[in-house]
Protein backbone atom coordinates (compact mmCIF):
# COMPACT_ATOMS: atom_id res chain seq x y z
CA UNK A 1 150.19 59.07 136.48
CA UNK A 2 151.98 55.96 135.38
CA UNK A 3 150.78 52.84 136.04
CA UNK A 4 153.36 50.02 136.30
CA UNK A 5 151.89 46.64 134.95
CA UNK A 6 153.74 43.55 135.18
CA UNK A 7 152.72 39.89 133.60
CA UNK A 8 153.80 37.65 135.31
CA UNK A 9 152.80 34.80 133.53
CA UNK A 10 154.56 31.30 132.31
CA UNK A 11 157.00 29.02 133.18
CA UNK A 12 160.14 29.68 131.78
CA UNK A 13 160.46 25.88 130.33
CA UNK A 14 163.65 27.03 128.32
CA UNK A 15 165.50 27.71 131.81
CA UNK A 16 164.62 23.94 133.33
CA UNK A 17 165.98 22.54 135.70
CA UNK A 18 165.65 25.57 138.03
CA UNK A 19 162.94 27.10 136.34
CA UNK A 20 159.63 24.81 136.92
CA UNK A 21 155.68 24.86 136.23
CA UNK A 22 155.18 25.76 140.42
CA UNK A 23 158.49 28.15 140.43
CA UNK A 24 159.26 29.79 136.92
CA UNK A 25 161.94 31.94 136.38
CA UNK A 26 160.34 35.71 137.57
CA UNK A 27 160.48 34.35 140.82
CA UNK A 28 163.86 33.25 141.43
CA UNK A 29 167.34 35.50 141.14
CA UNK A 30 168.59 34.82 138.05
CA UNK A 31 170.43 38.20 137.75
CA UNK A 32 170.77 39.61 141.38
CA UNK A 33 171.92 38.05 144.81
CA UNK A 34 169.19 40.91 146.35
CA UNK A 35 165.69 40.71 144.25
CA UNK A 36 163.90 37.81 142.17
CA UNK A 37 163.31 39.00 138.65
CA UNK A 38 159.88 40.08 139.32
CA UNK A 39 161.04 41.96 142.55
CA UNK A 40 163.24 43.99 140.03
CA UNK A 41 160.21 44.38 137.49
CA UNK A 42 158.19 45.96 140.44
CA UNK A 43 161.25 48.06 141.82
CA UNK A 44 161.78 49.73 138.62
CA UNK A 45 160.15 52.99 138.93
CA UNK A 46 160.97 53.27 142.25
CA UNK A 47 161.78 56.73 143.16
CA UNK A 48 160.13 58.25 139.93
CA UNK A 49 157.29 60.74 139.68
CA UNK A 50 153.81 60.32 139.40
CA UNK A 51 153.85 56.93 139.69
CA UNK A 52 151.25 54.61 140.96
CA UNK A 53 151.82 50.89 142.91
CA UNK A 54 151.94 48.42 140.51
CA UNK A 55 149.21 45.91 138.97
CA UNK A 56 150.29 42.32 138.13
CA UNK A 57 148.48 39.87 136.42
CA UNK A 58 149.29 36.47 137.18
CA UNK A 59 148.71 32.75 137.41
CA UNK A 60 146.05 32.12 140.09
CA UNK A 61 149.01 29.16 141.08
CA UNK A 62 151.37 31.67 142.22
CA UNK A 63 149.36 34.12 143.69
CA UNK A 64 151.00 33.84 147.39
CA UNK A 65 154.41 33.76 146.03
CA UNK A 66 153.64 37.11 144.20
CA UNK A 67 151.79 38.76 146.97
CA UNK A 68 154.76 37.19 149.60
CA UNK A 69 157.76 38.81 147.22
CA UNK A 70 156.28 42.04 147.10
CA UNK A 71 155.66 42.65 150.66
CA UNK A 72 159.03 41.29 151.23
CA UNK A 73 160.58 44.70 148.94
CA UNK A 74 157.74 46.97 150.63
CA UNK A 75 155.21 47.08 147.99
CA UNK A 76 151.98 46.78 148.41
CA UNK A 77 150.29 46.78 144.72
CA UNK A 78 147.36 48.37 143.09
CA UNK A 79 145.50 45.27 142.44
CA UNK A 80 146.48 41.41 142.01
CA UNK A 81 144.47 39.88 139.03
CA UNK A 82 144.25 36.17 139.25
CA UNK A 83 143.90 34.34 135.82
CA UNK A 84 142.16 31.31 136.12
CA UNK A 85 143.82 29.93 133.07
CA UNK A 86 146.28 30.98 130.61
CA UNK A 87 145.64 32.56 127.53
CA UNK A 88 148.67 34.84 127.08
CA UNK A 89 149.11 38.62 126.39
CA UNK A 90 146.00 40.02 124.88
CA UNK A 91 143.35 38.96 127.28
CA UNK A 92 145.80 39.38 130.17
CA UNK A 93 145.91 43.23 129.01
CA UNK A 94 142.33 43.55 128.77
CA UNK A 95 141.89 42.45 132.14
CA UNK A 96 144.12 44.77 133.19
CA UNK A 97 143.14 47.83 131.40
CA UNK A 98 139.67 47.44 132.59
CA UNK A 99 141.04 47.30 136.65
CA UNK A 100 143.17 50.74 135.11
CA UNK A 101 140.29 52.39 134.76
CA UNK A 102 139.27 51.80 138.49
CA UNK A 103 142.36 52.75 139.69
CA UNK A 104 142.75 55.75 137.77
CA UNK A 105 140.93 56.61 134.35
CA UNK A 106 144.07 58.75 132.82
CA UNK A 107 146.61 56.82 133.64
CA UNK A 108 149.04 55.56 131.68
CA UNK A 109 149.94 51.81 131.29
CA UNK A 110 153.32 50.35 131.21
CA UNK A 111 153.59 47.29 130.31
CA UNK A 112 156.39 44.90 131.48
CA UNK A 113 156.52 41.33 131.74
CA UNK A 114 158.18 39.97 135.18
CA UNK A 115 160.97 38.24 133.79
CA UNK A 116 163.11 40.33 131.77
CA UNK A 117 166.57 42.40 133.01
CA UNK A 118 167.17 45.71 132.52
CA UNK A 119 170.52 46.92 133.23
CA UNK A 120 170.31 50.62 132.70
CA UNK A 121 167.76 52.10 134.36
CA UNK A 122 168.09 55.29 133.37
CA UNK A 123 168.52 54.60 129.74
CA UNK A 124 164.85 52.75 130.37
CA UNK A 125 163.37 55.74 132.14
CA UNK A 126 164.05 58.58 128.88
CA UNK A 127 162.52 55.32 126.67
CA UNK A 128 159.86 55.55 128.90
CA UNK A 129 159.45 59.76 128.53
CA UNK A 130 159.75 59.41 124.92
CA UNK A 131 156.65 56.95 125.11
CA UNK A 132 154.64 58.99 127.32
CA UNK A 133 154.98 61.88 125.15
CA UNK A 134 153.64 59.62 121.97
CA UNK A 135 151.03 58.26 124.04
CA UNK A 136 149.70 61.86 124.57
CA UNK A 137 149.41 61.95 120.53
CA UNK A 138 147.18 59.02 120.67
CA UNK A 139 149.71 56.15 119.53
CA UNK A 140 150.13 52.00 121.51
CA UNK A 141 154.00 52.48 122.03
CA UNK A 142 156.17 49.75 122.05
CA UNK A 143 159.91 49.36 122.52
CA UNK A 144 162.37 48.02 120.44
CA UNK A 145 165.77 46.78 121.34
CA UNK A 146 169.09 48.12 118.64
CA UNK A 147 170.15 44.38 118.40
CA UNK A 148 174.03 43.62 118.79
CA UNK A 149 174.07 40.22 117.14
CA UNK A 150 171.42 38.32 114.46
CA UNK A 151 169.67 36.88 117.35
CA UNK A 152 166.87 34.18 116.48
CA UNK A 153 164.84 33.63 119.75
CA UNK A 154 163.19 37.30 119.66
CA UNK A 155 160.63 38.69 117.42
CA UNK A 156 161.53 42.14 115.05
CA UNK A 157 159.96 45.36 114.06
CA UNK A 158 160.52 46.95 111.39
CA UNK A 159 160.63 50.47 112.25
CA UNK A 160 158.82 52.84 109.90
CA UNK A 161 158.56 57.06 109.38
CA UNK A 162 160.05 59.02 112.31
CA UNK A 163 157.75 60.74 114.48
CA UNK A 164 158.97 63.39 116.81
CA UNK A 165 159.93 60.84 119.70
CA UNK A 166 159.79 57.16 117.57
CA UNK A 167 158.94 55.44 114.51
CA UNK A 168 155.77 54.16 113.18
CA UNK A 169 155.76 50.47 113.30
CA UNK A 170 156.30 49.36 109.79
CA UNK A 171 155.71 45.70 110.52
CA UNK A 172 155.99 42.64 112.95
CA UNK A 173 158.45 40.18 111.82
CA UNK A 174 158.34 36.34 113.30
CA UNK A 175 161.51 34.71 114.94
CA UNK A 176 163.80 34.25 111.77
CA UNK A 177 166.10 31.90 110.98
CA UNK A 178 169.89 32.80 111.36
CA UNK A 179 170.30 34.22 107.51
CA UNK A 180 167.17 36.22 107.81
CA UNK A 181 168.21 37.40 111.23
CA UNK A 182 171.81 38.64 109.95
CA UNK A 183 170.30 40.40 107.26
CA UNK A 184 167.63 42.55 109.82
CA UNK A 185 171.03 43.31 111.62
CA UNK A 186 173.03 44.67 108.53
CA UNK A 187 169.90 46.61 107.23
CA UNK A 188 169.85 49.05 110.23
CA UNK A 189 166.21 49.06 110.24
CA UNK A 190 165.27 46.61 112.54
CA UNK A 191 164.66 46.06 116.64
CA UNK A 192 164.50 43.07 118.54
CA UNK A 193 160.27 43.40 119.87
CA UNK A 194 160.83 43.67 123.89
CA UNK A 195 157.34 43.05 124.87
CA UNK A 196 157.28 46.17 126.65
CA UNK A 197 154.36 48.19 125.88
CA UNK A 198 152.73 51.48 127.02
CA UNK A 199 149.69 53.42 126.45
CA UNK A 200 146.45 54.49 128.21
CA UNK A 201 143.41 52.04 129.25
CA UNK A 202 140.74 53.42 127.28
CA UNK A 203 142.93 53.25 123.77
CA UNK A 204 143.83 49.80 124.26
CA UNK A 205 140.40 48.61 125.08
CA UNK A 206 139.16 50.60 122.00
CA UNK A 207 141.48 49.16 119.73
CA UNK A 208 140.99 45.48 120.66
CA UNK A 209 136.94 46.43 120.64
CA UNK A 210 137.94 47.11 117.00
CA UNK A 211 140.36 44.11 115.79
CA UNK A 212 139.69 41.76 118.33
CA UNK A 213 135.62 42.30 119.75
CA UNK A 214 135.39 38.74 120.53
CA UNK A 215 138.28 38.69 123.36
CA UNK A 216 137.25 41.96 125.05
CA UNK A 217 133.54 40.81 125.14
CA UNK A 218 134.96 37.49 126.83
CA UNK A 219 137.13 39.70 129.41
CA UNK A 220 134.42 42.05 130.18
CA UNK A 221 132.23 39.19 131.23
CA UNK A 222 134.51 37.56 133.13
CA UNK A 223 135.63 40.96 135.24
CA UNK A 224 132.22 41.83 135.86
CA UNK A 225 132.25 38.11 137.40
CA UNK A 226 134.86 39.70 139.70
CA UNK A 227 135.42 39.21 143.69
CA UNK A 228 137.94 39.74 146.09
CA UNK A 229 139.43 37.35 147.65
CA UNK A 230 142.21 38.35 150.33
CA UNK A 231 144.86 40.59 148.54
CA UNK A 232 143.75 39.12 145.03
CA UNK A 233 141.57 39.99 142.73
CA UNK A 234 139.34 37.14 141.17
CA UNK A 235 137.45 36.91 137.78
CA UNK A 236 134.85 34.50 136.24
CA UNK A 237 136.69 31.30 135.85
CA UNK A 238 134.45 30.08 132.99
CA UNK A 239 134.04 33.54 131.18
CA UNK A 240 137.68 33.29 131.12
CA UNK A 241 138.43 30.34 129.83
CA UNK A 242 135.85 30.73 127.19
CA UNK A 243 138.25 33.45 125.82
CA UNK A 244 140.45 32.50 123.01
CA UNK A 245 144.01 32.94 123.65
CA UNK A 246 146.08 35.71 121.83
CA UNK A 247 148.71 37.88 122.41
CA UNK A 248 148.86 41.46 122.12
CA UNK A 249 151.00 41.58 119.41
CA UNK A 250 148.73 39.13 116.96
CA UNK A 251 145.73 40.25 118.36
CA UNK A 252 146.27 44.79 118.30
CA UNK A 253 149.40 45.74 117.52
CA UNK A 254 149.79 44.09 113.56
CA UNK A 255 146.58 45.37 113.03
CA UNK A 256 146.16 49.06 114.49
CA UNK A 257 147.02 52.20 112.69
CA UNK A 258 148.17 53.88 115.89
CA UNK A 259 151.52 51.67 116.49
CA UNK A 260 154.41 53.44 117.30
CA UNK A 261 157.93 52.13 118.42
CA UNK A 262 160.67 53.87 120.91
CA UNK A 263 164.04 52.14 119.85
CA UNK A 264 165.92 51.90 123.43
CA UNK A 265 169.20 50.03 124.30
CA UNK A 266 169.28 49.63 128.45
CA UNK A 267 170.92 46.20 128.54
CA UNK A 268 167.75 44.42 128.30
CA UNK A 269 167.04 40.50 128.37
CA UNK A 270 164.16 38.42 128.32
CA UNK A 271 166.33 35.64 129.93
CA UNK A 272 164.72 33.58 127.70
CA UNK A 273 167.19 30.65 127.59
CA UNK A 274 170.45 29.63 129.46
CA UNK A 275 172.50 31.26 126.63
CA UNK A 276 171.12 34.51 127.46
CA UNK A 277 172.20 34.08 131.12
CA UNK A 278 175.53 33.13 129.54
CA UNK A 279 175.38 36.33 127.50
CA UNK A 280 174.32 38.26 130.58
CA UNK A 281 177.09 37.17 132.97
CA UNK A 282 180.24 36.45 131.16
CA UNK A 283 183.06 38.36 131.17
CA UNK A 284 186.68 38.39 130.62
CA UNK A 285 187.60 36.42 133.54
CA UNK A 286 188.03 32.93 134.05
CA UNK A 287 188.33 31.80 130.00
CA UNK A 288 184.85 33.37 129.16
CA UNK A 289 183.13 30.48 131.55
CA UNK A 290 180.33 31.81 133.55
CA UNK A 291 179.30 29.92 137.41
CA UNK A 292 176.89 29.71 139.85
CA UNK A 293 177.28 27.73 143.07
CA UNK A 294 180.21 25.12 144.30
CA UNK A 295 181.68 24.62 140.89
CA UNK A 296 185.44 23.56 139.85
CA UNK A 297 186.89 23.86 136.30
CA UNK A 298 189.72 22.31 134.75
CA UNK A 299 190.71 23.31 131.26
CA UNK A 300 187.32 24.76 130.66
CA UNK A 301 185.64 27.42 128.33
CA UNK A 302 182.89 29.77 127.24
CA UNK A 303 180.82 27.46 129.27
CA UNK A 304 178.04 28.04 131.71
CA UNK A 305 177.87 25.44 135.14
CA UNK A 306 175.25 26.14 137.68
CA UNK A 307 175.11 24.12 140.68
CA UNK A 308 172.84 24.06 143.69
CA UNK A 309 173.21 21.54 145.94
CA UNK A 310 176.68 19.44 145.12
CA UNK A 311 180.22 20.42 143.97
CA UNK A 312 180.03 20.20 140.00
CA UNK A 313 183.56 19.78 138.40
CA UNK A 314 184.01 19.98 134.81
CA UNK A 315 187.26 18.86 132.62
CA UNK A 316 188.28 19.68 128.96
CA UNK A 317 185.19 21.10 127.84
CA UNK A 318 184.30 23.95 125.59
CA UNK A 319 180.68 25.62 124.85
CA UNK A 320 178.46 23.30 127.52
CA UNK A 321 175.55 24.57 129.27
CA UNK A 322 176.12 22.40 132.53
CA UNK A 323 172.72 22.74 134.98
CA UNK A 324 172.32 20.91 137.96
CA UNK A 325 169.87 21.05 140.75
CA UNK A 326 169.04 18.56 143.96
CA UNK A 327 167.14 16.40 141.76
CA UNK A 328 167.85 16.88 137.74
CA UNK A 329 170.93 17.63 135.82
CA UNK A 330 171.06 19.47 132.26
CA UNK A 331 174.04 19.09 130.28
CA UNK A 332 173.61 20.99 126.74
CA UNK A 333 175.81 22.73 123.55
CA UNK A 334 175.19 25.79 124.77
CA UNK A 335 174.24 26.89 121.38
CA UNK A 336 171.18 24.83 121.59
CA UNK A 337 169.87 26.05 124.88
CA UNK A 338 166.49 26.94 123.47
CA UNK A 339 165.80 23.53 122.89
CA UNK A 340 165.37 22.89 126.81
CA UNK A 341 161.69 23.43 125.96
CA UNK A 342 161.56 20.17 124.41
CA UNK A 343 163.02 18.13 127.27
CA UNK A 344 159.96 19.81 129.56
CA UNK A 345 157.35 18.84 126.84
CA UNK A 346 158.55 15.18 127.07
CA UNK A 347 159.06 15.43 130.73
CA UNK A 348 154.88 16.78 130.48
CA UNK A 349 154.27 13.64 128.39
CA UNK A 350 155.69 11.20 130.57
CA UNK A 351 153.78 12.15 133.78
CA UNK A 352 157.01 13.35 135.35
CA UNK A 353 157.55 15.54 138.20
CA UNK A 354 160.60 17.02 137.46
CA UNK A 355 158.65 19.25 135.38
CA UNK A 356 156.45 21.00 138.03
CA UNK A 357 158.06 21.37 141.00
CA UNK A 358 161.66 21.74 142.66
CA UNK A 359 162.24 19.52 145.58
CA UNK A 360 161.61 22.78 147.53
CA UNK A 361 157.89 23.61 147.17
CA UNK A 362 156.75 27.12 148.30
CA UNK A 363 153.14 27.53 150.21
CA UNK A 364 151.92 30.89 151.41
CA UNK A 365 152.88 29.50 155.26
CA UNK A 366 156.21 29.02 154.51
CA UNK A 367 157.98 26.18 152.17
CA UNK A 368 159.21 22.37 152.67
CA UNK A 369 161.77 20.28 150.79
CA UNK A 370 161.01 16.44 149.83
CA UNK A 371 164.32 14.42 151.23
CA UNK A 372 162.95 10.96 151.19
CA UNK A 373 160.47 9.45 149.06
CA UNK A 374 159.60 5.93 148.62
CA UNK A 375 156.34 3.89 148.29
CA UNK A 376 155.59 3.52 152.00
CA UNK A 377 157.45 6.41 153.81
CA UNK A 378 158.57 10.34 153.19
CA UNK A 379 160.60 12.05 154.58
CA UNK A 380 160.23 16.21 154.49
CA UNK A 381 161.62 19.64 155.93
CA UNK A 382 159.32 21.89 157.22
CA UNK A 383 159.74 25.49 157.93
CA UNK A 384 157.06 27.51 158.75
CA UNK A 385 157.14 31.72 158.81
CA UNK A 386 156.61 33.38 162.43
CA UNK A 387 152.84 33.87 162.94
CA UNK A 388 151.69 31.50 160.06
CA UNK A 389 150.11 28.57 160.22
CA UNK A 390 148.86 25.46 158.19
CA UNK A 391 145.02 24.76 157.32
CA UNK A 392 143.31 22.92 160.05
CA UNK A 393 143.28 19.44 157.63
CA UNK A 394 142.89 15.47 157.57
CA UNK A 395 144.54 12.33 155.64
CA UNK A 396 142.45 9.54 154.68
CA UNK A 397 145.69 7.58 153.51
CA UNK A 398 148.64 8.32 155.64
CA UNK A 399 150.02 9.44 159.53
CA UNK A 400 152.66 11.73 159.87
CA UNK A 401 155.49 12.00 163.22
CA UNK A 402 156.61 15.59 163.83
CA UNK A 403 160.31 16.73 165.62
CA UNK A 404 160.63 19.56 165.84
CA UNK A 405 164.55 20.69 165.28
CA UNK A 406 164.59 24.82 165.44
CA UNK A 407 161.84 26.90 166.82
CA UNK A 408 158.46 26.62 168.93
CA UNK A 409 155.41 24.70 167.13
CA UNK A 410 151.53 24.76 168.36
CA UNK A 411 149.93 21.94 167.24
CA UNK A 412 146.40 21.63 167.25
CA UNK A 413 145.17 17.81 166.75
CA UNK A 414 141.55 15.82 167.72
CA UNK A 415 141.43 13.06 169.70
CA UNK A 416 139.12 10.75 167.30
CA UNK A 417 138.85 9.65 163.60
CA UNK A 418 137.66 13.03 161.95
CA UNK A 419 136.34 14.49 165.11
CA UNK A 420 135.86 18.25 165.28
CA UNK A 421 134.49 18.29 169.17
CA UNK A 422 137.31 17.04 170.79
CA UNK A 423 140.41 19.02 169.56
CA UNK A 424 143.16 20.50 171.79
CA UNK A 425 146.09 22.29 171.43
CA UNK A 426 149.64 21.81 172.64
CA UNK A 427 152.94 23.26 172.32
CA UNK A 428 156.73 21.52 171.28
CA UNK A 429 159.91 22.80 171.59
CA UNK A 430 163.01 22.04 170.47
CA UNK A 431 163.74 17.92 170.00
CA UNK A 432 160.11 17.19 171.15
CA UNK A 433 157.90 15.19 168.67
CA UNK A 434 154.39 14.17 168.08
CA UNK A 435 152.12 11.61 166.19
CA UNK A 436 148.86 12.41 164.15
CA UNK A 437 147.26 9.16 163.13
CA UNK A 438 145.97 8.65 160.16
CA UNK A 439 142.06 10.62 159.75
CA UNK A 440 142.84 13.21 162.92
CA UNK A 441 142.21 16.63 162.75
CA UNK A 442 145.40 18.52 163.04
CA UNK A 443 147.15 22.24 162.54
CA UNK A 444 150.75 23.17 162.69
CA UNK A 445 151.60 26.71 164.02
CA UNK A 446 154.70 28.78 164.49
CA UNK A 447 153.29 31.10 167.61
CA UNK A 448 157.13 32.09 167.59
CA UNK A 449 159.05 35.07 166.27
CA UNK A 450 161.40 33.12 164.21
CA UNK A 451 161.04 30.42 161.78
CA UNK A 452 160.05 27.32 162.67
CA UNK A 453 161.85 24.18 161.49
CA UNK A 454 161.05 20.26 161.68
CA UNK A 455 161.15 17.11 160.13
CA UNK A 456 158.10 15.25 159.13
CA UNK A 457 157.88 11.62 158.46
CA UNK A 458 154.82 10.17 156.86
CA UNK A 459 153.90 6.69 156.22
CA UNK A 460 150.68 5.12 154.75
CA UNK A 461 149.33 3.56 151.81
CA UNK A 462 149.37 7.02 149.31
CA UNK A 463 151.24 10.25 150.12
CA UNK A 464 150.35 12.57 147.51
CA UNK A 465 149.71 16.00 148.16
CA UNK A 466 146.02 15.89 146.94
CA UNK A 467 145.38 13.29 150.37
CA UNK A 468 144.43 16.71 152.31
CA UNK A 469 141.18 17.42 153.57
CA UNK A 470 141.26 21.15 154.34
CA UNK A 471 138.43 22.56 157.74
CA UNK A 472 139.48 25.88 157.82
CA UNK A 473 142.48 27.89 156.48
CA UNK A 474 144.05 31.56 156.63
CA UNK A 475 144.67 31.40 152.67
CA UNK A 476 141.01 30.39 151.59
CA UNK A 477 142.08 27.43 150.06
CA UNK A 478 139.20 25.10 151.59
């Protein structure tokens, strides 16, 4: 059997501003109107043979926004494994090789990361049959991409003796500079390093137990640490982060004898950057420009504009990566569009938001979306999913008003300062309202079948999110 596993790991700092800390890039639908990226990642076998549901391994952070897009494409998944912490693709593996072996002993693991495109499906599927069939000679297959142009934002093999199905991997090569990356185009010899990996449990975990002992000793005490905890799967926090962080490629695949490589050209991206988007979308039409949202261009080319919340109109301007969202705007050569990173590590430095979060901040009950904010009063938009409801919480520093504009709310709220004896509930339709004083118990509820929407306005001396005091909750976040 094949088992699908996707990382979805990272925050996609190069695609800022719609790509953030609490939203990366896997999640959102950067190449489809249908399916987030990671949605596509999990829909990729769909249909084939002997193929089991899918493990991810992901960022304890956005464990209700994976669980919430799968079940919103049908899938329910193998396992969820929550890392407490990053420390990128080698422990991540480990992890979940040794959940494989639960699952299903002889299966065989392929590896995909959440955020890349592939455009050819079937081209992706024979890769993936060549693989299988050097897996069953005992090799860690990878996949290499024939690269079009002397791209320097990917790593290269060099591809060594043919085997029946591949090549031996002759070497890992580092991003190169531009000359170096020209020449590993004219030689012939040379694929772009997709990340994609596949072989069986047991040889991976034997291999790292050979180069890298001390990381699979730290993952095997943190997953016998394990526990479940609703659809996830949860390991030992401090085992975890007592592992030192490596990726596969450092920490296995330089190293082993058993590398292999399956050169494959489906139309693959690791959207790494808003060039690649560029490269992914543009076309012939409209002067080689490439736009998302209400845009207008006059005397414009080979430029990208994304809007998402206001009309964006560009004039006499050539080769801009032009990025704007409700409350950031990225204007960049669009040459230089890997550099975005370093706007997010300054944004880091300074203590800014803009680096976390969008104004519209998911939460397994739903989302809301910041539209005021000053020192004494916010001003948010609620919507809450039919049948979900918020923790039953408290707010040492601030009161909140409710209206509610679409739907049916239940609202359960105490009558005292932090009093758990006296609390009733009530219900508010449409253009009703209600006040929760600062320190009462209270719990917003859509009882409804569709979504409910309202306006909250809070005032008070602090109104960061950390002012909750959480009683009970659905999501186990007490």
């Amino acid at each position: 059997m094949l088992l699908p596993v996707i990382l979805s790991g990272g925050s996609g700092s190069r695609l800022w501003p719609v790509s953030r800390e609490h939203f990366p890039k896997q999640f959102q639908r950067l190449n489809s109107s249908d399916h987030s990226l990671l949605q596509e990642a999990a829909l990729r076998l769909e249909g084939h043979e002997e193929v089991l549901p899918p493990l991810v391994v992901c960022n304890e952070t956005h464990r209700f926004l994976v669980a919430e897009q799968l079940h919103a494409i049908g899938i329910e998944p193998s396992r969820i494994i929550l890392e407490p912490c990053g420390r990128n693709t080698a422990p991540a593996l480990a992890l979940a090789a040794l959940c494989a072996q639960e699952i299903d002993p002889e299966a065989v693991m392929l590896v995909m990361p959440a955020d890349h495109v592939i455009a050819d499906r079937d081209a992706f599927l024979d890769a993936v049959a060549q693989g299988r069939r050097l897996v069953m000679e005992n090799q860690l297959v990878t996949f290499g991409i024939r690269p079009d142009r002397p791209h320097t934002g990917y790593g290269y093999i060099r591809r060594g003796e043919p085997m029946e199905s591949g090549y031996r991997v002759e070497r890992f090569v580092e991003k190169p500079d531009h000359e170096r990356a020209q020449a590993y185009v004219e030689d012939g010899g040379y694929l772009w390093n997709s990340g994609i990996f596949l072989f069986t449990a047991a040889h991976y975990l034997g291999e790292l137990s050979r180069q890298a002992p001390d990381i699979l000793q730290a993952c095997e005490l943190a997953y016998s640490g394990r526990r479940e905890d609703l659809d996830f799967l949860r390991v030992d926090g401090a085992a975890f982060a007592d592992c030192r962080s490596e990726s596969i490629d450092y920490a296995v695949m330089e190293h082993t004898s058993a590398a292999a490589v399956v050169p494959m050209d489906p139309g693959w991206s690791d959207i790494g950057a808003w060039d690649a988007i560029f490269d992914l979308k543009t076309g012939p039409a409209d002067e080689g420009n490439v736009v998302q949202g209400d845009v207008m261009l006059h005397d414009t080319r080979n430029s990208l504009v994304h809007s998402q919340s206001r009309l964006v109109a560009t004039i006499g301007v050539d080769d801009l990566v032009i990025v704007e969202t409700e409350d950031a705007v990225l204007i960049a050569d669009r040459h230089r569009a890997q550099e975005t990173k370093q706007i997010v590590e300054r944004l880091k430095h300074d203590g800014r938001s803009e680096c976390q979060a969008l104004p519209q901040v998911y939460r397994p009950w739903g989302h809301y979306r910041t539209m005021v904010l000053t020192d004494s009063f916010q001003v948010k938009e609620i919507v809450v999913k039919p049948g979900a409801k918020l923790s039953l919480q408290m707010h040492h520093h601030r009161a909140e008003h409710w209206i509610v504009v679409e739907g049916t709310a239940r609202v359960t709220q105490s009558e005292g300062h932090g009093d758990t004896e006296s609390l009733r509930s009530y219900l508010l339709s449409e253009d009703e309202s209600t006040y929760i004083p600062l320190g009462t118990l209270h719990r917003l509820e859509n009882p409804g079948v569709i979504p409910l929407k309202l306006i909250e306005v809070q005032t008070g001396s602090y109104l960061g999110e950390d002012d909750i005091v959480r009683y009970t909750d659905d999501y186990g976040r007490t």
